[in-house]
C-alpha atoms as a PDB file:
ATOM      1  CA  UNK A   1       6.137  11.621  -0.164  1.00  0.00           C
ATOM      2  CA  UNK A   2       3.449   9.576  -2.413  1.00  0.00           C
ATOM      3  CA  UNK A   3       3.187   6.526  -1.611  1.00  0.00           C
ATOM      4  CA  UNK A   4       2.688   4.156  -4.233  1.00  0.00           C
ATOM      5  CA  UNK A   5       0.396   1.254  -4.314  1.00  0.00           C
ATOM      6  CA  UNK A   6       0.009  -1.373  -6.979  1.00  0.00           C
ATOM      7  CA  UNK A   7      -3.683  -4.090  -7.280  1.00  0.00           C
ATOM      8  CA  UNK A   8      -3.170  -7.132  -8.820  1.00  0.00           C
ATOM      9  CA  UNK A   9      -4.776 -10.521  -8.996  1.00  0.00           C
ATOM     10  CA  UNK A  10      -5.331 -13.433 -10.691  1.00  0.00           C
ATOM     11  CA  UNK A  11      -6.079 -17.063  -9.880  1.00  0.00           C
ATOM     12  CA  UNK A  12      -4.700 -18.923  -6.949  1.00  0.00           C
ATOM     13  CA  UNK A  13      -4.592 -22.493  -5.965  1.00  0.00           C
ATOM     14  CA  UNK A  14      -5.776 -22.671  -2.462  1.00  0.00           C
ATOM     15  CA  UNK A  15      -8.868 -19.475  -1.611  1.00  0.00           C
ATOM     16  CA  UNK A  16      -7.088 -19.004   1.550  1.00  0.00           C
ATOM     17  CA  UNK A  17      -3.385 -18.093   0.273  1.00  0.00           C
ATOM     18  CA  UNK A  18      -1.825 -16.278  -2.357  1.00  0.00           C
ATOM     19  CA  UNK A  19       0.223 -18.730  -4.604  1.00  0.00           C
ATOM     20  CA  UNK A  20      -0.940 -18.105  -8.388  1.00  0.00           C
ATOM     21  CA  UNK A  21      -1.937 -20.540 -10.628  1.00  0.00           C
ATOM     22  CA  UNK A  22      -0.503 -18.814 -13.721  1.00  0.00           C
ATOM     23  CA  UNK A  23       2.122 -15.747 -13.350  1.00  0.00           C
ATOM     24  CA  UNK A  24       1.657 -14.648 -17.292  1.00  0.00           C
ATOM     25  CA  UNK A  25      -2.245 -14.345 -16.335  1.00  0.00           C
ATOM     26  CA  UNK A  26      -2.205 -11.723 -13.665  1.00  0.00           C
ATOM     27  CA  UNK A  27      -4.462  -8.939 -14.226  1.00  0.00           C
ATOM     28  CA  UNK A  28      -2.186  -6.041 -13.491  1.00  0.00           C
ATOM     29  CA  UNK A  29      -4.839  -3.555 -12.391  1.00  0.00           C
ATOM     30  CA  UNK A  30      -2.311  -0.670 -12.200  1.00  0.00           C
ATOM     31  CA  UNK A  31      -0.675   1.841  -9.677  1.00  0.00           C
ATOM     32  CA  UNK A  32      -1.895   4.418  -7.372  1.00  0.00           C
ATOM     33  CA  UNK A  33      -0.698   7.278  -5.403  1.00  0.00           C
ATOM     34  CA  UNK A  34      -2.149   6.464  -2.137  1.00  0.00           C
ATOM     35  CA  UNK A  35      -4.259   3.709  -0.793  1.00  0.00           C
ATOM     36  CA  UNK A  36      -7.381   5.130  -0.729  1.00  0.00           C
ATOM     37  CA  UNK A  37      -7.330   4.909  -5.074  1.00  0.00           C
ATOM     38  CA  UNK A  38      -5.969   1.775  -4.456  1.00  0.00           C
ATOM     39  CA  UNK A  39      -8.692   0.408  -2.205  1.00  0.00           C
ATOM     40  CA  UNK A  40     -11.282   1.850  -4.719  1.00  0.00           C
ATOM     41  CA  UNK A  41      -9.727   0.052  -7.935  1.00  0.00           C
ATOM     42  CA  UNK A  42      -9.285  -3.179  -5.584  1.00  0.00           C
ATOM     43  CA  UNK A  43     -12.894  -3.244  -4.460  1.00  0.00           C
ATOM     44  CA  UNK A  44     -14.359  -3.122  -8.087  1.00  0.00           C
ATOM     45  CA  UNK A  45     -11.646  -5.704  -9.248  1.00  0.00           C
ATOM     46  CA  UNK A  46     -12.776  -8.069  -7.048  1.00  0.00           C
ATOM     47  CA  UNK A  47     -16.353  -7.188  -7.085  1.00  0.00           C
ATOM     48  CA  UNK A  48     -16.391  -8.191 -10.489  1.00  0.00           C
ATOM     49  CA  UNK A  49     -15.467 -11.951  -9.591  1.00  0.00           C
ATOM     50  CA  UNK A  50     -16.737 -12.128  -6.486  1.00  0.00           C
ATOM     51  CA  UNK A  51     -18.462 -15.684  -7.826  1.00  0.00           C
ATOM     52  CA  UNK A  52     -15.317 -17.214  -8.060  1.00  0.00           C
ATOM     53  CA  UNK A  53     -13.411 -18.385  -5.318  1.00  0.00           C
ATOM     54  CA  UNK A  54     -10.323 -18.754  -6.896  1.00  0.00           C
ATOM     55  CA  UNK A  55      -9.907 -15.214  -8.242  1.00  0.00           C
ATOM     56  CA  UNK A  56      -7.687 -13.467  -5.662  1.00  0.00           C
ATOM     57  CA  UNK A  57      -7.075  -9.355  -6.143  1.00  0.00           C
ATOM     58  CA  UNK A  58      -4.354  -7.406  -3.378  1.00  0.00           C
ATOM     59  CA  UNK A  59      -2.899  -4.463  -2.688  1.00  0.00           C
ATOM     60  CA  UNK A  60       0.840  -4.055  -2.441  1.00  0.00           C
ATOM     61  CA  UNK A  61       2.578  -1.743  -0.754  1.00  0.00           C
ATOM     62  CA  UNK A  62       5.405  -0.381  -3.305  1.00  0.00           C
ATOM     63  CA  UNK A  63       6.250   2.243  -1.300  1.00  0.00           C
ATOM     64  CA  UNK A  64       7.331  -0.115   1.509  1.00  0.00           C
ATOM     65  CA  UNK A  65       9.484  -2.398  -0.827  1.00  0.00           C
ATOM     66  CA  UNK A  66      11.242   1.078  -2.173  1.00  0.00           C
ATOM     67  CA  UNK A  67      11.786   2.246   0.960  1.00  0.00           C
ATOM     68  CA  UNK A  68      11.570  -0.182   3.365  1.00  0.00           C
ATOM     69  CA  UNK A  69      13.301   2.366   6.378  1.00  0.00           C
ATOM     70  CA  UNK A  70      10.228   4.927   6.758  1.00  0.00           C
ATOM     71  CA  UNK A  71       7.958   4.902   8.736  1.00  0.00           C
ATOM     72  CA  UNK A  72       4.580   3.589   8.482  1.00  0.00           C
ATOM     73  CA  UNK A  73       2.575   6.938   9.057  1.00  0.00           C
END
């Protein structure tokens, strides 16, 4: 089964949580089959602002929102 991940990111109003400042300005940084990819594009995402505090990148799970039922392995 792939298991699809999605990186994203954009500003955020407080470093330590994950409220965004401005939902039309996320950087959608696209999907990936399998969190290793993900993790790669995630890393240079963030890499690139690591100066600012306020810039915020994850990784989200799609495949658990699809299918919320399987298992985690």
């Amino acid at each position: 089964m792939q298991k699809l991940h999605l990186v994203m990111g954009g500003r955020v109003k407080d470093p330590q949580g994950l409220e965004f400042v401005d939902l039309k300005a996320i950087d959608m940084v696209g999907v990936f089959p399998d969190y290793a990819s993900a993790e790669d594009a995630w890393r240079g995402a963030a890499q690139r602002t690591v100066d600012d505090a306020e810039m915020r990148y994850v990784i989200v799970h799609l495949h658990r929102l699809l299918e919320p039922k399987l298992p985690e392995a």
